[in-house]
C-alpha atoms as a PDB file:
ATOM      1  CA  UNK A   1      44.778 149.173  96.978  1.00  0.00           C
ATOM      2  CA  UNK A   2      42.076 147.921 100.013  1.00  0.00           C
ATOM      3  CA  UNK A   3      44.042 150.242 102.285  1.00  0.00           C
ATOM      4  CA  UNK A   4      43.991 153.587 100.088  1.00  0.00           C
ATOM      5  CA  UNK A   5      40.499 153.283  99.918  1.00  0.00           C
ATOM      6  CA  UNK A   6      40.045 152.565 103.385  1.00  0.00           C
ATOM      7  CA  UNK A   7      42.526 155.951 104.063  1.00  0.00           C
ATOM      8  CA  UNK A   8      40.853 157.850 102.336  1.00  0.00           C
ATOM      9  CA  UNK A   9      37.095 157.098 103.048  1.00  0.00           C
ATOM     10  CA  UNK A  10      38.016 157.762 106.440  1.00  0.00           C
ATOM     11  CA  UNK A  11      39.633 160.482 105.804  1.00  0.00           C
ATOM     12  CA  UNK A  12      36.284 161.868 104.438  1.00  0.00           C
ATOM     13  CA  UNK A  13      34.238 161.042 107.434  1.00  0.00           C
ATOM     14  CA  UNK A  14      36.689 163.002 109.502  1.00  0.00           C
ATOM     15  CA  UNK A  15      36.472 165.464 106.976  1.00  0.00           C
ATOM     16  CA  UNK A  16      33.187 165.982 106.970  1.00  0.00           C
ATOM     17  CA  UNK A  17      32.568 165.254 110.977  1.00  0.00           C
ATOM     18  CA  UNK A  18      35.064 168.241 111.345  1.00  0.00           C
ATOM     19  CA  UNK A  19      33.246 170.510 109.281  1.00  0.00           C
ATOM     20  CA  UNK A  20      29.560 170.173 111.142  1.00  0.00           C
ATOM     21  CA  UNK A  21      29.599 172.674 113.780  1.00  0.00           C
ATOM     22  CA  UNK A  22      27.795 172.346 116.835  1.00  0.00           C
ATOM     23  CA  UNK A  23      25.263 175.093 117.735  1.00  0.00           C
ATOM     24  CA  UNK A  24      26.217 177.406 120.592  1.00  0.00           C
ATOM     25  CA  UNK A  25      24.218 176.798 123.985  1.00  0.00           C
ATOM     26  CA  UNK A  26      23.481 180.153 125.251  1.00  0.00           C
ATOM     27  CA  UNK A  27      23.866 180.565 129.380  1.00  0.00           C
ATOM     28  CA  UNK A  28      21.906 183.326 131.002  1.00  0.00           C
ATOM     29  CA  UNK A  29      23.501 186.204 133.571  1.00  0.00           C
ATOM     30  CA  UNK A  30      21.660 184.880 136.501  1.00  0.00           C
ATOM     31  CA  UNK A  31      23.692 181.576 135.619  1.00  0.00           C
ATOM     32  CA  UNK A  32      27.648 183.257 135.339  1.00  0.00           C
ATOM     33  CA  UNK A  33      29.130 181.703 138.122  1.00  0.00           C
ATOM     34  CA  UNK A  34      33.372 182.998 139.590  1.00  0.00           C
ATOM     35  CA  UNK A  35      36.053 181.193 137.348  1.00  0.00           C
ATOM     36  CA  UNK A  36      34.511 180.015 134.675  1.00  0.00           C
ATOM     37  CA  UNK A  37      34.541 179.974 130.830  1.00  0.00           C
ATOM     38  CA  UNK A  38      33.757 179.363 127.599  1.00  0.00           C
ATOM     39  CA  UNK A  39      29.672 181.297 127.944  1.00  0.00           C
ATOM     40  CA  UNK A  40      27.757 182.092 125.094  1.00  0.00           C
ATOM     41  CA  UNK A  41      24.985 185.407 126.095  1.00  0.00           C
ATOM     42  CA  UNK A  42      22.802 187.613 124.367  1.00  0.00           C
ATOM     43  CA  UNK A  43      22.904 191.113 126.360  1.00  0.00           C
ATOM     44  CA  UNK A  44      21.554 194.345 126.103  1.00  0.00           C
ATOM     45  CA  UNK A  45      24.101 197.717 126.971  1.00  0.00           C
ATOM     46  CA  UNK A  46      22.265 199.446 129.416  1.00  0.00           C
ATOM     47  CA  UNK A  47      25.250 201.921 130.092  1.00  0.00           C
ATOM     48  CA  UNK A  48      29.396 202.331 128.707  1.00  0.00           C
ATOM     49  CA  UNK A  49      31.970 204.724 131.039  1.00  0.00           C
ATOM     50  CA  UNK A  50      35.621 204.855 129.766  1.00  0.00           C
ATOM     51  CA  UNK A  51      37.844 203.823 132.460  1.00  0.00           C
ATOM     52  CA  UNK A  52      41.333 203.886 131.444  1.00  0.00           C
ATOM     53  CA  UNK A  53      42.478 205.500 127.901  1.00  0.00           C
ATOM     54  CA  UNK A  54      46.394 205.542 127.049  1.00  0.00           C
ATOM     55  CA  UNK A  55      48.201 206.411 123.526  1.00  0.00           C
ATOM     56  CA  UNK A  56      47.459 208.945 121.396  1.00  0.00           C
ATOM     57  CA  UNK A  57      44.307 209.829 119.863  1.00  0.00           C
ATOM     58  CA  UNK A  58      46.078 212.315 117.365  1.00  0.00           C
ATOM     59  CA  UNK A  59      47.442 209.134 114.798  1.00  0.00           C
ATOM     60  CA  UNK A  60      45.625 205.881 114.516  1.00  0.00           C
ATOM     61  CA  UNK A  61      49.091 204.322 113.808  1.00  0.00           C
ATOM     62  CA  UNK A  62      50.321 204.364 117.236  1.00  0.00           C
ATOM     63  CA  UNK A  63      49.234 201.614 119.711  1.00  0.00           C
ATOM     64  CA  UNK A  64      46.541 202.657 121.818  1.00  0.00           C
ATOM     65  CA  UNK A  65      44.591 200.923 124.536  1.00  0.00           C
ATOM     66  CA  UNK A  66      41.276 201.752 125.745  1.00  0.00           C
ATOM     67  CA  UNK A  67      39.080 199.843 128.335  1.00  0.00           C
ATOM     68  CA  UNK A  68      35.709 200.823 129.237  1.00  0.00           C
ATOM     69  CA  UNK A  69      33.191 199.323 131.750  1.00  0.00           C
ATOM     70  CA  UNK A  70      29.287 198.857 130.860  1.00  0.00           C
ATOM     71  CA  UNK A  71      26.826 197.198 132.500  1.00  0.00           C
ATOM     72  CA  UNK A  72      24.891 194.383 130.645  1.00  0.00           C
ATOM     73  CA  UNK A  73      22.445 192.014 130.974  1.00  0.00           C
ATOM     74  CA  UNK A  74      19.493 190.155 130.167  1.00  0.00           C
ATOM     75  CA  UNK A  75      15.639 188.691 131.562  1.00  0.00           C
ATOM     76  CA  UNK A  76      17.306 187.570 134.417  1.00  0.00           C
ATOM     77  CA  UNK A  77      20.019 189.699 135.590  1.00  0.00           C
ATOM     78  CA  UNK A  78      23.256 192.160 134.797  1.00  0.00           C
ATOM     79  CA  UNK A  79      26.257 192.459 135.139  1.00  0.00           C
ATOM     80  CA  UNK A  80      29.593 194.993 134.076  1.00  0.00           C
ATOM     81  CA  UNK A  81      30.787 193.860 131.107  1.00  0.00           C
ATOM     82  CA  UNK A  82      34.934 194.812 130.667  1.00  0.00           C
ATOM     83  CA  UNK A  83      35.416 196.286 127.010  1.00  0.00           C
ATOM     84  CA  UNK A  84      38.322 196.197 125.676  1.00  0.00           C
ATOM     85  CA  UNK A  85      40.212 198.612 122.668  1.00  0.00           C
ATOM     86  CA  UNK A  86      37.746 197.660 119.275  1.00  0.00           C
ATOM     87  CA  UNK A  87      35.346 196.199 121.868  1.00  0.00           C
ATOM     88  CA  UNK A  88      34.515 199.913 123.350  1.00  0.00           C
ATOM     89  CA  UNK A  89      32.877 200.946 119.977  1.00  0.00           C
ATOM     90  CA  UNK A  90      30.703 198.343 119.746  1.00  0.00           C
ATOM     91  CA  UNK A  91      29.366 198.295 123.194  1.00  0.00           C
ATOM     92  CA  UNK A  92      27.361 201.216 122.382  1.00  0.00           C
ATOM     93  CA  UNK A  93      24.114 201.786 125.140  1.00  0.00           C
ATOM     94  CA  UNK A  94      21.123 200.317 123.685  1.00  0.00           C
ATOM     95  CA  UNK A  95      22.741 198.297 121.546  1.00  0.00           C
ATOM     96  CA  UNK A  96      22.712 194.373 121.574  1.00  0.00           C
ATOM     97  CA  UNK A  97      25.264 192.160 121.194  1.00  0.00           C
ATOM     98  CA  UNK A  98      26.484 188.146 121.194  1.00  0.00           C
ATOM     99  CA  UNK A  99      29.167 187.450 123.685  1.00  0.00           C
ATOM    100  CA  UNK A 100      30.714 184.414 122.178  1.00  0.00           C
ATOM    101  CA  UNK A 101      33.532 182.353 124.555  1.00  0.00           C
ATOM    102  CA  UNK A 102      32.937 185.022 127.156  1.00  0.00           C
ATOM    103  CA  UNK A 103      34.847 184.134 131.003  1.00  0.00           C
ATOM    104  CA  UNK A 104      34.649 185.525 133.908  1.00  0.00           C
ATOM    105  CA  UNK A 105      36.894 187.528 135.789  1.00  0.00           C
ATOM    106  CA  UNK A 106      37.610 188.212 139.465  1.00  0.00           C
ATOM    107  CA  UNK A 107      38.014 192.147 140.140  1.00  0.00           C
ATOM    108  CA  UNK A 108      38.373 193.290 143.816  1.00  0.00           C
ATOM    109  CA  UNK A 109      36.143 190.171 144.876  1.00  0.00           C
ATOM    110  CA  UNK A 110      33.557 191.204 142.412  1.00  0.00           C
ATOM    111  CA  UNK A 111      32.156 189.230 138.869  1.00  0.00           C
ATOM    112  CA  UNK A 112      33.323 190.771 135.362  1.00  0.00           C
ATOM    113  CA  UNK A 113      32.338 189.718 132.589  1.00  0.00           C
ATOM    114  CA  UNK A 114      35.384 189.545 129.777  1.00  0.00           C
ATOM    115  CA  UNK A 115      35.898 188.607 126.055  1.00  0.00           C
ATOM    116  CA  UNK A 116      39.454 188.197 125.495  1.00  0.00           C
ATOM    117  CA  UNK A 117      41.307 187.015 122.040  1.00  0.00           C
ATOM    118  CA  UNK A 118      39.891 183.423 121.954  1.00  0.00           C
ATOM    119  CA  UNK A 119      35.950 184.686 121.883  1.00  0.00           C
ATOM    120  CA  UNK A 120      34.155 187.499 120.002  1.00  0.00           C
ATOM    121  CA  UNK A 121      31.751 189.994 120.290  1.00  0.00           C
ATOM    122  CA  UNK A 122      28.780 190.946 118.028  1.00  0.00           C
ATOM    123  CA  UNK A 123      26.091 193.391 117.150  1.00  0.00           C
ATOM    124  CA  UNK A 124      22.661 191.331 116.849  1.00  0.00           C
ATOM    125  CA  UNK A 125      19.608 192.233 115.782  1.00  0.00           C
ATOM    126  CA  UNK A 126      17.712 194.398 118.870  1.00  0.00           C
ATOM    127  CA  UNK A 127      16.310 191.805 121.638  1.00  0.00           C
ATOM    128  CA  UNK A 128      12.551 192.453 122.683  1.00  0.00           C
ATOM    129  CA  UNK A 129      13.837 191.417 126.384  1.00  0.00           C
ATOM    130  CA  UNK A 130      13.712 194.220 129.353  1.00  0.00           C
ATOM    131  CA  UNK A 131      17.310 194.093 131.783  1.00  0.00           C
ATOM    132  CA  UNK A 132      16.727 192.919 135.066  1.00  0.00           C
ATOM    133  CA  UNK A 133      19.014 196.248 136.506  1.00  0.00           C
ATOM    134  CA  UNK A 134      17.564 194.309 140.078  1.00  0.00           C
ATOM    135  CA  UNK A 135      19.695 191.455 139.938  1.00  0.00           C
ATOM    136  CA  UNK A 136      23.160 193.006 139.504  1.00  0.00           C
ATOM    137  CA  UNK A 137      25.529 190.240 140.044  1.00  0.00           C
ATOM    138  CA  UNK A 138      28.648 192.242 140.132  1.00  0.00           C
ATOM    139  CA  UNK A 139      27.690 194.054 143.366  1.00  0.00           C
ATOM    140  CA  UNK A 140      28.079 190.397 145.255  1.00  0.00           C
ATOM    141  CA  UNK A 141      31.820 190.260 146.838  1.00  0.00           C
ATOM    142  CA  UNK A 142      33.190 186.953 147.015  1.00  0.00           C
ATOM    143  CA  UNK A 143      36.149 185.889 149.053  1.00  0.00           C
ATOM    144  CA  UNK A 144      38.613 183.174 148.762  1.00  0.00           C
ATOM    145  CA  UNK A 145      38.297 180.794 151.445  1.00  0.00           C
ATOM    146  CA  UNK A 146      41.043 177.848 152.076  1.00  0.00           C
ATOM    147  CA  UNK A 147      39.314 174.799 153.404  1.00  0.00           C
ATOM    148  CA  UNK A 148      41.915 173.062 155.758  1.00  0.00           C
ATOM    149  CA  UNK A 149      42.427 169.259 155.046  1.00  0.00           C
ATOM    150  CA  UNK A 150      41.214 166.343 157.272  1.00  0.00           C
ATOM    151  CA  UNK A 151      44.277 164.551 157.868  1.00  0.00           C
END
C-alpha cells in the first residue's frame, strides 16, 4: 500500500513538473550565428518577393508550394527570412511576427533565416522598434574551411 502511494505521488510531481513551461528566451538578429537552432525573435517584415510558385492556383485541393523571400529584422540588424507555403501569407510587409524554433540555413554561403515543421510563426501585436536595414547579415558570405589535423 506504501508503494502505491509512493507511485503515485510521484507520479504527480512529474505530472505537474511536465506541465510548467519554461518561458522562451528571445535571441536578437545581430546574435544568429551559421548552423544553429532552436531561436526565438521578434521581427518586423520590411519587404516579401515570391520566389518560386508551383501547382495550381485554379483549386485549393491540389498540392501547391510556394516560397517567398522577405527581409526581416529587428534594433539590431536583418536578415531574409525564407517563407514557406501558409508562411507567405502571414509574412505580410509591415507586419510583425514571433519566430518560434527558428534555424538557420546556409544558402550559396549566405545566412537564412527558416521555420520549418518543428517551430511556428506568429502575428504579434506591432513592435515600436525601427529595423536596422544597416546591418544586413545575409549579405556576409561564409565559406567552409577544413582545418588540417596536428598529427
Amino acid at each position: 500500500m506504501a508503494t502505491e502511494a509512493t507511485a503515485t505521488a510521484t507520479a504527480t510531481a512529474t505530472t505537474e513538473t511536465a506541465m510548467t513551461k519554461r518561458k522562451p528566451v528571445f535571441t536578437k538578429v545581430d546574435q544568429l550565428k551559421p548552423g544553429t537552432s532552436g531561436h526565438t525573435l521578434t521581427v518586423k517584415v520590411v519587404s516579401s518577393d515570391t520566389v518560386l510558385q508551383k501547382g495550381r492556383s485554379a483549386s485549393q485541393h491540389l498540392w501547391q508550394t510556394r516560397i517567398s523571400e522577405c527581409l526581416v529584422g529587428d534594433e539590431t540588424g536583418s536578415i531574409v527570412f525564407t517563407a514557406r507555403n501558409d508562411q507567405v501569407d502571414i509574412m505580410k510587409p509591415g507586419s510583425t511576427v514571433i519566430l518560434r524554433n527558428a534555424k538557420i540555413d546556409m544558402f550559396k554561403g549566405r545566412m537564412r533565416l527558416a521555420v520549418d515543421k518543428w517551430g511556428r510563426v506568429e502575428v504579434t501585436e506591432p513592435a515600436i522598434f525601427e529595423v536596422n536595414d544597416g546591418n544586413n547579415i545575409s549579405v556576409v558570405e561564409y565559406e567552409l574551411v577544413n582545418v588540417a589535423e596536428k598529427e
